[in-house]
PDB file of N, CA and C in Angstrom:
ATOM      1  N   UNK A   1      53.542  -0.884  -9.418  1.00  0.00           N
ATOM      2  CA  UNK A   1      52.463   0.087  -9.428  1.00  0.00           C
ATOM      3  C   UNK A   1      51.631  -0.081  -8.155  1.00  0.00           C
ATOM      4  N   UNK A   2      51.547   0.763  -7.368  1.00  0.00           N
ATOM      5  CA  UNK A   2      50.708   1.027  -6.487  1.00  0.00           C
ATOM      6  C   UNK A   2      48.880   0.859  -6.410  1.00  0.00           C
ATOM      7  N   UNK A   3      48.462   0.546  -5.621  1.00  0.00           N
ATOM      8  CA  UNK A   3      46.897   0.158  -5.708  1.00  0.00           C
ATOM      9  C   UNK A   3      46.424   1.577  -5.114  1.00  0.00           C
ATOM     10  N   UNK A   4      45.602   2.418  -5.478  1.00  0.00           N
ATOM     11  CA  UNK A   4      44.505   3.135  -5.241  1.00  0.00           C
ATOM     12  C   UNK A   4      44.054   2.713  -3.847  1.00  0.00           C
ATOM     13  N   UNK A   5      43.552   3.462  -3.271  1.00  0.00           N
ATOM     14  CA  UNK A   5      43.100   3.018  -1.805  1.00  0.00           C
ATOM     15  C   UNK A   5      41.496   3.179  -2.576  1.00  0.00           C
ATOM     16  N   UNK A   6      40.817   2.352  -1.974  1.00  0.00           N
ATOM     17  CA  UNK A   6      38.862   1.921  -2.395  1.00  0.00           C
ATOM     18  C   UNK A   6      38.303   2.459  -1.267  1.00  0.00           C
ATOM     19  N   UNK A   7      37.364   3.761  -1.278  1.00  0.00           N
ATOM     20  CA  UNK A   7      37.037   4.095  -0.461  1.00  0.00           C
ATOM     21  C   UNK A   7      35.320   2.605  -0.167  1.00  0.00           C
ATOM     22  N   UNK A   8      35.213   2.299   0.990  1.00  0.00           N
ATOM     23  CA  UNK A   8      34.480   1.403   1.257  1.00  0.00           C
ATOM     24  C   UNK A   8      33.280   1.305   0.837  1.00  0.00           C
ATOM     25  N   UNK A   9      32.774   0.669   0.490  1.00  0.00           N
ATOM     26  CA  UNK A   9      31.500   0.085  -0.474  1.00  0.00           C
ATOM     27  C   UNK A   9      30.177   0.936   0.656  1.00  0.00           C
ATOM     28  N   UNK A  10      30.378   0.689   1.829  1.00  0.00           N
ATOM     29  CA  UNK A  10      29.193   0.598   2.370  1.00  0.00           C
ATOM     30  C   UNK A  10      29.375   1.917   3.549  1.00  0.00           C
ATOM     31  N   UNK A  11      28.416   2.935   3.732  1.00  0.00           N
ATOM     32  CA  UNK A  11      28.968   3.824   4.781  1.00  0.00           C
ATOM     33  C   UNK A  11      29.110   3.325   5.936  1.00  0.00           C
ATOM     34  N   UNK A  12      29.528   3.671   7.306  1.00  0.00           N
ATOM     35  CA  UNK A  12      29.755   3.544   8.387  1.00  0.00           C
ATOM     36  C   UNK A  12      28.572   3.712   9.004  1.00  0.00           C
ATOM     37  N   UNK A  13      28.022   5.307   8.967  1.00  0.00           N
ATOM     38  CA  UNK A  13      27.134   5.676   9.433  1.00  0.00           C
ATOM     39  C   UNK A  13      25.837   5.921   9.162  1.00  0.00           C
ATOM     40  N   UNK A  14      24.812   5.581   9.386  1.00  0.00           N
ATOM     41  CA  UNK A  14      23.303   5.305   9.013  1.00  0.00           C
ATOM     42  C   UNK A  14      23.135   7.218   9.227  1.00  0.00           C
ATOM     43  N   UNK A  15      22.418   7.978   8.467  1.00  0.00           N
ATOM     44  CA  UNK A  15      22.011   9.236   8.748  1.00  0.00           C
ATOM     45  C   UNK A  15      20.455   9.262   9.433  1.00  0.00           C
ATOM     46  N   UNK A  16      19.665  10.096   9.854  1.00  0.00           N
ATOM     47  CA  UNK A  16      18.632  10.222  11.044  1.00  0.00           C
ATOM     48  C   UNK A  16      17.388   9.365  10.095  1.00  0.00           C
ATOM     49  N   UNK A  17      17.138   9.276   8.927  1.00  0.00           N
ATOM     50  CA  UNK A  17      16.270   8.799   8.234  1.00  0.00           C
ATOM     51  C   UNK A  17      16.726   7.260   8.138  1.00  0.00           C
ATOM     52  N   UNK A  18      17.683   7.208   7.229  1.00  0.00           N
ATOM     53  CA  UNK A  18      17.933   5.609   7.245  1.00  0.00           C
ATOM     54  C   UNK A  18      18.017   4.949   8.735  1.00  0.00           C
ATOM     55  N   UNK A  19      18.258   5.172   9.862  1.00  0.00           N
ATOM     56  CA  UNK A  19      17.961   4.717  11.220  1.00  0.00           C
ATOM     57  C   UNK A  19      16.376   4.635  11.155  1.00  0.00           C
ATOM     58  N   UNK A  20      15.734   5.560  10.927  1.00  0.00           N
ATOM     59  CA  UNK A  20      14.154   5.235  10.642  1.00  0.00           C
ATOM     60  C   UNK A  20      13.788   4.181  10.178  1.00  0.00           C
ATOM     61  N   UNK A  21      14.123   3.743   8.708  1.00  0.00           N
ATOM     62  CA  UNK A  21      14.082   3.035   7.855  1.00  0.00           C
ATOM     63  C   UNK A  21      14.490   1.606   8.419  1.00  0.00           C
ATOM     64  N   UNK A  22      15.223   1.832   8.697  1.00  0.00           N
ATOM     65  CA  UNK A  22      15.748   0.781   9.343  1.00  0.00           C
ATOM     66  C   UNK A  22      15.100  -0.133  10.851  1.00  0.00           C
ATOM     67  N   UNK A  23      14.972   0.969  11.434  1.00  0.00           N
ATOM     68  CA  UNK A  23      13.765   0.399  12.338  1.00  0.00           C
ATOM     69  C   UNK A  23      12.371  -0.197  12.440  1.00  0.00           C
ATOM     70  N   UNK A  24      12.151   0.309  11.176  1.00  0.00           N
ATOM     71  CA  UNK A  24      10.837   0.042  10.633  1.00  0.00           C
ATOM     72  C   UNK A  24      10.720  -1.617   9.709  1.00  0.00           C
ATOM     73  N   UNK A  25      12.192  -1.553   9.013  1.00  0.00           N
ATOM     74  CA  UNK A  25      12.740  -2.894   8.484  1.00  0.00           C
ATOM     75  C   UNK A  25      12.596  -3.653   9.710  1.00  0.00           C
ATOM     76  N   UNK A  26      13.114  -3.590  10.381  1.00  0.00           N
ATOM     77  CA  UNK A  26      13.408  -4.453  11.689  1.00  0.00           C
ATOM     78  C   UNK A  26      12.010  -4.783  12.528  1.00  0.00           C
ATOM     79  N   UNK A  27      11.299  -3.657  12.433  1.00  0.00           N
ATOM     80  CA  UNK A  27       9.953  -4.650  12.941  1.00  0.00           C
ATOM     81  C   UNK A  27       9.074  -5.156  12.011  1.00  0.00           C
ATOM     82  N   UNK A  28       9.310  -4.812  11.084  1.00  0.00           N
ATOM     83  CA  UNK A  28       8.388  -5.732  10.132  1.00  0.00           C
ATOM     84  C   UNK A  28       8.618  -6.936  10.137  1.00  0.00           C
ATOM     85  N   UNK A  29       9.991  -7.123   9.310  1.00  0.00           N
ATOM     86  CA  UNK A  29      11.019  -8.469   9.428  1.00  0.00           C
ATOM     87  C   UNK A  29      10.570  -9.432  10.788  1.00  0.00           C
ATOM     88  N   UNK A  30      10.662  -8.887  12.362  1.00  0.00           N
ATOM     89  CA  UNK A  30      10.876  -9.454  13.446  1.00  0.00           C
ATOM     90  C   UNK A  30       9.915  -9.689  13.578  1.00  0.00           C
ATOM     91  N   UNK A  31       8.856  -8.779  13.748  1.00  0.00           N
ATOM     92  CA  UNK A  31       7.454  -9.275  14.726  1.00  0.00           C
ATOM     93  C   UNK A  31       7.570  -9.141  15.518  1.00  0.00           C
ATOM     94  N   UNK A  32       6.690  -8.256  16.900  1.00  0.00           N
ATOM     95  CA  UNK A  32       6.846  -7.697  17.944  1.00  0.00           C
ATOM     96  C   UNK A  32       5.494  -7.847  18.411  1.00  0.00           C
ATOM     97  N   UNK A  33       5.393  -7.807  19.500  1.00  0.00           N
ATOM     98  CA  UNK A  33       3.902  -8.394  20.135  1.00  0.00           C
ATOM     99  C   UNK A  33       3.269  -6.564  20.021  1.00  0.00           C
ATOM    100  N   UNK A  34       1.712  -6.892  19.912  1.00  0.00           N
ATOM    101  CA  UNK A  34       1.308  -5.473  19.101  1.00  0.00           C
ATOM    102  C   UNK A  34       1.869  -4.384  20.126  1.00  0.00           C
ATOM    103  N   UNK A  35       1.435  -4.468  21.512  1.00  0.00           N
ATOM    104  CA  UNK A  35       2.116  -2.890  22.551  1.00  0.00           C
ATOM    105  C   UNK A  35       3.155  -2.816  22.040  1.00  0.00           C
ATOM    106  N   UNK A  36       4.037  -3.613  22.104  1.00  0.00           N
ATOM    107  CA  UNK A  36       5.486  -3.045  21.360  1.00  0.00           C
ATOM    108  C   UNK A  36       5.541  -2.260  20.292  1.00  0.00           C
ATOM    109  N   UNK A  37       5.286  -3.059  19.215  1.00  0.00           N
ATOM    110  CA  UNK A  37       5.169  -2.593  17.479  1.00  0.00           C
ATOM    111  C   UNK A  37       4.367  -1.663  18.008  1.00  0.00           C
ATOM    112  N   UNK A  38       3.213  -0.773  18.549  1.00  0.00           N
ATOM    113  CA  UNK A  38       2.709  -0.102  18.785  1.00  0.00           C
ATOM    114  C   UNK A  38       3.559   1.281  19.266  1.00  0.00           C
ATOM    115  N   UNK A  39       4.126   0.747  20.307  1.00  0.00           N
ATOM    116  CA  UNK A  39       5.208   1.698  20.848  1.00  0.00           C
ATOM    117  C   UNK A  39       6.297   1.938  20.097  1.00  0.00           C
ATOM    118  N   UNK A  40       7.307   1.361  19.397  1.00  0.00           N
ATOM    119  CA  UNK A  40       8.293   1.295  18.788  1.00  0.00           C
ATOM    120  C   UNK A  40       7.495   2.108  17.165  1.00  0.00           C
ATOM    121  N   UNK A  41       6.626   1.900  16.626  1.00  0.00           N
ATOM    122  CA  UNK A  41       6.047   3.129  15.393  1.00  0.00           C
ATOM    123  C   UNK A  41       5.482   4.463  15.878  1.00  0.00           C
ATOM    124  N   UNK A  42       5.289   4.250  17.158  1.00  0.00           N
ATOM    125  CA  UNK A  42       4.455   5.771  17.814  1.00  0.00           C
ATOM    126  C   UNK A  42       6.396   6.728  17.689  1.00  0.00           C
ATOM    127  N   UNK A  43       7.082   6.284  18.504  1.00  0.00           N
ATOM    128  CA  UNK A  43       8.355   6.640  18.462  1.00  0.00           C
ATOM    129  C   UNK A  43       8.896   7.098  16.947  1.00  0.00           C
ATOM    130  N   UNK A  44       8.834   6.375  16.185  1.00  0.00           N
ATOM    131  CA  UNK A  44       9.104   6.572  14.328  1.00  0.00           C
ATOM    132  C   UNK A  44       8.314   7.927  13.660  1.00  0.00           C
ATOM    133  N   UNK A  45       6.897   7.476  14.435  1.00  0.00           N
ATOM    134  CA  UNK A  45       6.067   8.941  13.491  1.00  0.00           C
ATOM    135  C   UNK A  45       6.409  10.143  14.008  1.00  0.00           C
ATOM    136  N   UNK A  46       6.155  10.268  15.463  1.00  0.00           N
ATOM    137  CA  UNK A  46       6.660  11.632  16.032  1.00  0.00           C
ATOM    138  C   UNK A  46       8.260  11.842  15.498  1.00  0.00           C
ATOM    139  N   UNK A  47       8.884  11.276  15.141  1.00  0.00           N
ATOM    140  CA  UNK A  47      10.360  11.754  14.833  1.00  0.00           C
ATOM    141  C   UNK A  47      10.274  11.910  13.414  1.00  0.00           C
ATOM    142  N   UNK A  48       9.080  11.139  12.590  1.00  0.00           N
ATOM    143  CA  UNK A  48       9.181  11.388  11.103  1.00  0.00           C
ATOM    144  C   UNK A  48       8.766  12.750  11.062  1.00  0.00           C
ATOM    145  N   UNK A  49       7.171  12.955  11.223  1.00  0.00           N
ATOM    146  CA  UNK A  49       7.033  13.836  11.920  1.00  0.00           C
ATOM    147  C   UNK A  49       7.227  15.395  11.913  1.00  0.00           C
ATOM    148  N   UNK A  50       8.055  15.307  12.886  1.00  0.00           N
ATOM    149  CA  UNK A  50       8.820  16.443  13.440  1.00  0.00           C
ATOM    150  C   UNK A  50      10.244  17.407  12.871  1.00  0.00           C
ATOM    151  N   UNK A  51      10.805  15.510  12.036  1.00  0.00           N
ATOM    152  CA  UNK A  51      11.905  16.173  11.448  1.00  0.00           C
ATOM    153  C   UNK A  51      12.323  16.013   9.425  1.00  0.00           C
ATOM    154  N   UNK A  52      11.288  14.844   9.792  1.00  0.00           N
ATOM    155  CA  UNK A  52      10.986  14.750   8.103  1.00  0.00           C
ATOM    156  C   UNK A  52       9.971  14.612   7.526  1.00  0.00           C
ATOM    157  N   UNK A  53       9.816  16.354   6.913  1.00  0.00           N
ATOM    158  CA  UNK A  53       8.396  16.309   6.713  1.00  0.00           C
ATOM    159  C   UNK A  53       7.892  16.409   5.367  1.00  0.00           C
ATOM    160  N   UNK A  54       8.956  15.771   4.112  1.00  0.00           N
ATOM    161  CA  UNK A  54       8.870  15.336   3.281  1.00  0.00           C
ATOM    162  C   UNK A  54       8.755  14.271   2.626  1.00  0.00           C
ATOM    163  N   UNK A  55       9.672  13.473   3.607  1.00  0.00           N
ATOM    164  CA  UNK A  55       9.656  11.650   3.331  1.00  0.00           C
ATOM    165  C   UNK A  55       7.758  10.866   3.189  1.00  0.00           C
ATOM    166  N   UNK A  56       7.594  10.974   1.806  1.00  0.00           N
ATOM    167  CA  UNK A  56       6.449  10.085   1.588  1.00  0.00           C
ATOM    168  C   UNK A  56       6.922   8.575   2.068  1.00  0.00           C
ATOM    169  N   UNK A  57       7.700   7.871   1.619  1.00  0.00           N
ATOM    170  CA  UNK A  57       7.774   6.292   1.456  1.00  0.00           C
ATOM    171  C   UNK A  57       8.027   5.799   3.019  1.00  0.00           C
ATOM    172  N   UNK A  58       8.672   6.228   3.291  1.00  0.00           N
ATOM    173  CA  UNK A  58       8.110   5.736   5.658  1.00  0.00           C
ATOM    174  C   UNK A  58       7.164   5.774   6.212  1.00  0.00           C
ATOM    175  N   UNK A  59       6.251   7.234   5.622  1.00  0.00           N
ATOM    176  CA  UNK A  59       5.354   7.069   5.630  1.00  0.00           C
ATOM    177  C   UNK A  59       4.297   5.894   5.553  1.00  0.00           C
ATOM    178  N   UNK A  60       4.502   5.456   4.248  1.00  0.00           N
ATOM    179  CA  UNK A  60       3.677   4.515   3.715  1.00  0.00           C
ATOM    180  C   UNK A  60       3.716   3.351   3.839  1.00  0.00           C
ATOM    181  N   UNK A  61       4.976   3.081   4.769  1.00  0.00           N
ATOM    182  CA  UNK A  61       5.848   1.516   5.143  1.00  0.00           C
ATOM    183  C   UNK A  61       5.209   1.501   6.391  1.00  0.00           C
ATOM    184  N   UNK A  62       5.261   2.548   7.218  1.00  0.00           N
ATOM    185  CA  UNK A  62       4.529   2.464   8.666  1.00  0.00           C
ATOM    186  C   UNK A  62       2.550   2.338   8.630  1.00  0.00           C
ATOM    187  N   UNK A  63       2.062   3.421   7.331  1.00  0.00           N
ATOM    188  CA  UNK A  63       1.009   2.835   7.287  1.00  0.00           C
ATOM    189  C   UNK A  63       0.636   1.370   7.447  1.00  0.00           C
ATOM    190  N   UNK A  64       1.283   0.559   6.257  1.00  0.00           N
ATOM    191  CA  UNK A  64       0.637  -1.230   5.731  1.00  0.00           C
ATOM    192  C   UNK A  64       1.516  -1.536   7.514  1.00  0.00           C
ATOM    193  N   UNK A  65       2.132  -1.088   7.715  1.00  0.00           N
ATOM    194  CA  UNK A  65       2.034  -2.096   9.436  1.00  0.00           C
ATOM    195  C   UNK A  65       1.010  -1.896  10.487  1.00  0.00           C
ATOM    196  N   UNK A  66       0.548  -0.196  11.033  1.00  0.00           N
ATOM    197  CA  UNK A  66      -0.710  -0.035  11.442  1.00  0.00           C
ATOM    198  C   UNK A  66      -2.221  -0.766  10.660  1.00  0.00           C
ATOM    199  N   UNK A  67      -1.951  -0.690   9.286  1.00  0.00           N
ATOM    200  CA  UNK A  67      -3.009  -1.564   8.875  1.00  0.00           C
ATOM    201  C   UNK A  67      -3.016  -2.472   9.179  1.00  0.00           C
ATOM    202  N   UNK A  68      -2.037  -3.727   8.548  1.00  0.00           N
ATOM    203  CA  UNK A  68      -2.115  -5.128   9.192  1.00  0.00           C
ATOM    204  C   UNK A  68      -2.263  -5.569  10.148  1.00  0.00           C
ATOM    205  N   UNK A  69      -1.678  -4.651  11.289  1.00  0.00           N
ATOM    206  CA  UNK A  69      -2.190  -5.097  12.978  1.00  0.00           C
ATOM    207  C   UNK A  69      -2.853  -4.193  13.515  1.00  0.00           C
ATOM    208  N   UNK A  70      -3.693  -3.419  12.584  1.00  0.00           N
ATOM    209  CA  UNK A  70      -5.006  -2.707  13.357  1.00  0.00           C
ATOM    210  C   UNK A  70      -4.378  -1.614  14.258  1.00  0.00           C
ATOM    211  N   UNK A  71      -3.671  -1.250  14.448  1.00  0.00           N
ATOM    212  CA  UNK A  71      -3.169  -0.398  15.540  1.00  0.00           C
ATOM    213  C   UNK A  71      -2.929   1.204  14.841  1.00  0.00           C
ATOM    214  N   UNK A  72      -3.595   1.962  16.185  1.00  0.00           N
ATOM    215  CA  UNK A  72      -3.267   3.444  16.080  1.00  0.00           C
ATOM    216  C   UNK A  72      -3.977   3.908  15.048  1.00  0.00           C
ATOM    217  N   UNK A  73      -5.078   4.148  14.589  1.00  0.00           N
ATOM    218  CA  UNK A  73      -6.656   4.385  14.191  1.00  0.00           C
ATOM    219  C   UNK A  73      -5.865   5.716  13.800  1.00  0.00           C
ATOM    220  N   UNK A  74      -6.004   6.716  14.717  1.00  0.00           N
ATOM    221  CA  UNK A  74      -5.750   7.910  14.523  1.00  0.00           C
ATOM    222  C   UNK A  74      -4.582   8.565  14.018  1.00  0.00           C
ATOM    223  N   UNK A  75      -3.399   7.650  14.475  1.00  0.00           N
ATOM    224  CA  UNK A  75      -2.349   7.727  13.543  1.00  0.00           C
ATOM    225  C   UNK A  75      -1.985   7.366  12.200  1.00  0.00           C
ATOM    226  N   UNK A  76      -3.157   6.890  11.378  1.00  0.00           N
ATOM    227  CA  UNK A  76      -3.237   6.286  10.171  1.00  0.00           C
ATOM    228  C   UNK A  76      -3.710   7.790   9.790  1.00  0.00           C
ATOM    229  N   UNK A  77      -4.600   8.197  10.443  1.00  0.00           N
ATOM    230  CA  UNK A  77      -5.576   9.458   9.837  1.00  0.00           C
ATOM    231  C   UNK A  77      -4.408  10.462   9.036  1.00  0.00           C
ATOM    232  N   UNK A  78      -3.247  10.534  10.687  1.00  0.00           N
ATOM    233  CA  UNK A  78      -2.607  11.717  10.350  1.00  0.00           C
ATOM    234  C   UNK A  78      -1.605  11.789   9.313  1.00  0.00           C
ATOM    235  N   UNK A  79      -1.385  10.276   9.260  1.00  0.00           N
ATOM    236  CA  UNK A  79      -0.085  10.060   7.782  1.00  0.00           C
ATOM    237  C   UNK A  79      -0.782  10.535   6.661  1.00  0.00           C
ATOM    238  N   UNK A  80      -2.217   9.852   6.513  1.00  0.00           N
ATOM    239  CA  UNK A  80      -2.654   9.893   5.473  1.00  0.00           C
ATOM    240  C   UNK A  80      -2.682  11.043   5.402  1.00  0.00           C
ATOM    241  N   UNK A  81      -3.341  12.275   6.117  1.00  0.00           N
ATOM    242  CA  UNK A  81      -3.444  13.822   5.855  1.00  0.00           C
ATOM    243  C   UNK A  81      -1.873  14.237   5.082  1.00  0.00           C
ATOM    244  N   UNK A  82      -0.802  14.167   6.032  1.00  0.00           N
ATOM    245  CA  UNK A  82       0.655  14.342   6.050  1.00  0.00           C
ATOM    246  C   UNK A  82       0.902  13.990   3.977  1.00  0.00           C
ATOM    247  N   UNK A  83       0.423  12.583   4.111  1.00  0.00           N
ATOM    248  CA  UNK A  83       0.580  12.329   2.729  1.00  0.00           C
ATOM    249  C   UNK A  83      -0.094  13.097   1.487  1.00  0.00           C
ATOM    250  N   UNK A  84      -1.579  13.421   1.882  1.00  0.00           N
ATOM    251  CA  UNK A  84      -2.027  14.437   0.904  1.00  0.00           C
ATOM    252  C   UNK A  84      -1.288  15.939   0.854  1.00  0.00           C
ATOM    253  N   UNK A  85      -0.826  16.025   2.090  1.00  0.00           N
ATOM    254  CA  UNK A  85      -0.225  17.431   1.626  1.00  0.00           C
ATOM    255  C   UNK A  85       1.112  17.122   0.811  1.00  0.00           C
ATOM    256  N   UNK A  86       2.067  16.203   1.449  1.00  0.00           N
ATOM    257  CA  UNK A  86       3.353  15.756   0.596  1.00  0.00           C
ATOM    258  C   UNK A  86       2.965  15.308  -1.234  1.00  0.00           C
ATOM    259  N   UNK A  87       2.058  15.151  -1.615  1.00  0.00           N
ATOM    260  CA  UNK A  87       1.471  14.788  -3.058  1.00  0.00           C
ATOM    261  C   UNK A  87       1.986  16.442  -3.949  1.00  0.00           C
ATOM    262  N   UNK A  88       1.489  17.779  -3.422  1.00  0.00           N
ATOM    263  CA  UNK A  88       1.462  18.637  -3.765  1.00  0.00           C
ATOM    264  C   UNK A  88       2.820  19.362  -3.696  1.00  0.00           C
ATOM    265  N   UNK A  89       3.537  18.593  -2.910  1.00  0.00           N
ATOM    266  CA  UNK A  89       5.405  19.096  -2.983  1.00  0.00           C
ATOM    267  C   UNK A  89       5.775  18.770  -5.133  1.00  0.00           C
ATOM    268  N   UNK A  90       5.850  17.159  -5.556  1.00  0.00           N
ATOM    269  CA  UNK A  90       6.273  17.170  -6.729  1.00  0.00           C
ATOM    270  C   UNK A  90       5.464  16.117  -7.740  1.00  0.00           C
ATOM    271  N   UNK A  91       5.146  16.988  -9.093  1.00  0.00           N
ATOM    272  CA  UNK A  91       3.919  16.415  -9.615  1.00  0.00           C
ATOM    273  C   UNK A  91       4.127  14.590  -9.774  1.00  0.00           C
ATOM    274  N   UNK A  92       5.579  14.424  -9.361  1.00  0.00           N
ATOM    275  CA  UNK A  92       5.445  12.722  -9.718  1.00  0.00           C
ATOM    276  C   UNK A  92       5.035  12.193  -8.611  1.00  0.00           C
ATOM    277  N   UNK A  93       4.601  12.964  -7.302  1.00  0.00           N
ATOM    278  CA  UNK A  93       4.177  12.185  -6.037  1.00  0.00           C
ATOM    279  C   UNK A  93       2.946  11.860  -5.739  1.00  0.00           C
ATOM    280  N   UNK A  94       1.793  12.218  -6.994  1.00  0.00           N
ATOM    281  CA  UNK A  94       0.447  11.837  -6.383  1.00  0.00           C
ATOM    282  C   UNK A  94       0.633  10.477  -6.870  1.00  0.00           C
ATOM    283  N   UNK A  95       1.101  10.147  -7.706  1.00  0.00           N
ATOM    284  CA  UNK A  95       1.116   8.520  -8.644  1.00  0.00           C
ATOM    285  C   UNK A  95       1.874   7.954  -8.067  1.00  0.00           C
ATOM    286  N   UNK A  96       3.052   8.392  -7.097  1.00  0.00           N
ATOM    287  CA  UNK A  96       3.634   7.041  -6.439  1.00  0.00           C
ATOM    288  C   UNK A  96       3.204   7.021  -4.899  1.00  0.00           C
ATOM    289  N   UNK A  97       3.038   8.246  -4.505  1.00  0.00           N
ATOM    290  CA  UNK A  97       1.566   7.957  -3.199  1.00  0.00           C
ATOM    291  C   UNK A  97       0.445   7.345  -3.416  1.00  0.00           C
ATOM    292  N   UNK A  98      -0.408   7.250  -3.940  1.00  0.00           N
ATOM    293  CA  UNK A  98      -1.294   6.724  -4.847  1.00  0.00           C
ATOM    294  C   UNK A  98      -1.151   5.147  -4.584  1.00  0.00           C
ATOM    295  N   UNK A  99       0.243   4.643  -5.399  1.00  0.00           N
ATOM    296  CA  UNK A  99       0.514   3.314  -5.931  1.00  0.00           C
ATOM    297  C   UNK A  99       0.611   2.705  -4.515  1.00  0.00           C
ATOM    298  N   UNK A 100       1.309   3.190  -3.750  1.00  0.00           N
ATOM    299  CA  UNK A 100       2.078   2.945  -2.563  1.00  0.00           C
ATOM    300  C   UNK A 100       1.074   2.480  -1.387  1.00  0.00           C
ATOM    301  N   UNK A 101       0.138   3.362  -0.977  1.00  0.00           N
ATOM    302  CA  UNK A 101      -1.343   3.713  -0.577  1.00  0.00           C
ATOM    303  C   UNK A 101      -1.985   2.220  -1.197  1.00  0.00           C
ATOM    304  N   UNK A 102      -1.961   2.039  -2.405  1.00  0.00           N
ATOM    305  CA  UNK A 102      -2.433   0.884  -2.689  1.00  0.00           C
ATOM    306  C   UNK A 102      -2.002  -0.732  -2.310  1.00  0.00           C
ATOM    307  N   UNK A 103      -0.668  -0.685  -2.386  1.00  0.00           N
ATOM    308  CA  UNK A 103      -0.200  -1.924  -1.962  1.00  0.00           C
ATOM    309  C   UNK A 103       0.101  -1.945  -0.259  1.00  0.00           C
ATOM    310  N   UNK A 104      -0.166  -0.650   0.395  1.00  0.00           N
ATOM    311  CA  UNK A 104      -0.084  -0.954   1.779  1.00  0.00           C
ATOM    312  C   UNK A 104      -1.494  -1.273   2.866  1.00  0.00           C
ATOM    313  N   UNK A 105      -2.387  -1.051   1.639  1.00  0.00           N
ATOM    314  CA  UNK A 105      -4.071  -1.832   2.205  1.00  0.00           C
ATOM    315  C   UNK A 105      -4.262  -2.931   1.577  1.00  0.00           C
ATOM    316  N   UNK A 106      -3.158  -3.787   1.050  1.00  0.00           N
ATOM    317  CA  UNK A 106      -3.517  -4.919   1.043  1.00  0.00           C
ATOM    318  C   UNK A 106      -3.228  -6.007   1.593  1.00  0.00           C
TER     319      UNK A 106
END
């Protein structure tokens, strides 16, 4: 009897968001002297941004890093705006924006 071919556990290719995600993993994880981490999330928001303008939770991962290292004042403003309007896309998103919002100011 022949074995089934297993299509592979894990994809190949990261799609335009999970590369986000992923970048954002990667400087948290690493630690980057602040101009960097500064530069390297300015790069993340304009592309979140621009092309995903639904994604609450990157959002909220890039917030608690501008919080913790103080950086980009004004770019906190605009997630947060970004995020009140994304609340009103689906009624389960004010409670996990909300929650999220909470554990990333601490």
């Amino acid at each position: 009897m022949e074995e089934a071919e297993q299509p592979p556990l894990v994809k190949e290719e990261l799609t335009p968001l999970e590369q986000l995600y992923r970048k954002v993993r990667s400087l948290r994880e690493n630690g980057h002297n602040p101009k960097k981490l500064e530069e390297e999330l300015l790069d993340v928001i304009n592309t979140l941004t621009s092309e995903f303008h639904e994604d609450w939770l990157l959002r909220i991962e890039i917030l608690e890093l501008l919080i913790k290292h103080n950086l980009l004042l004004e770019k906190q403003e605009i997630l947060l705006n970004q995020l009140e309007e994304i609340k009103k896309l689906n009624e389960e998103y004010p409670v996990l924006i909300q929650r999220g919002l909470m554990l990333a100011s601490k």
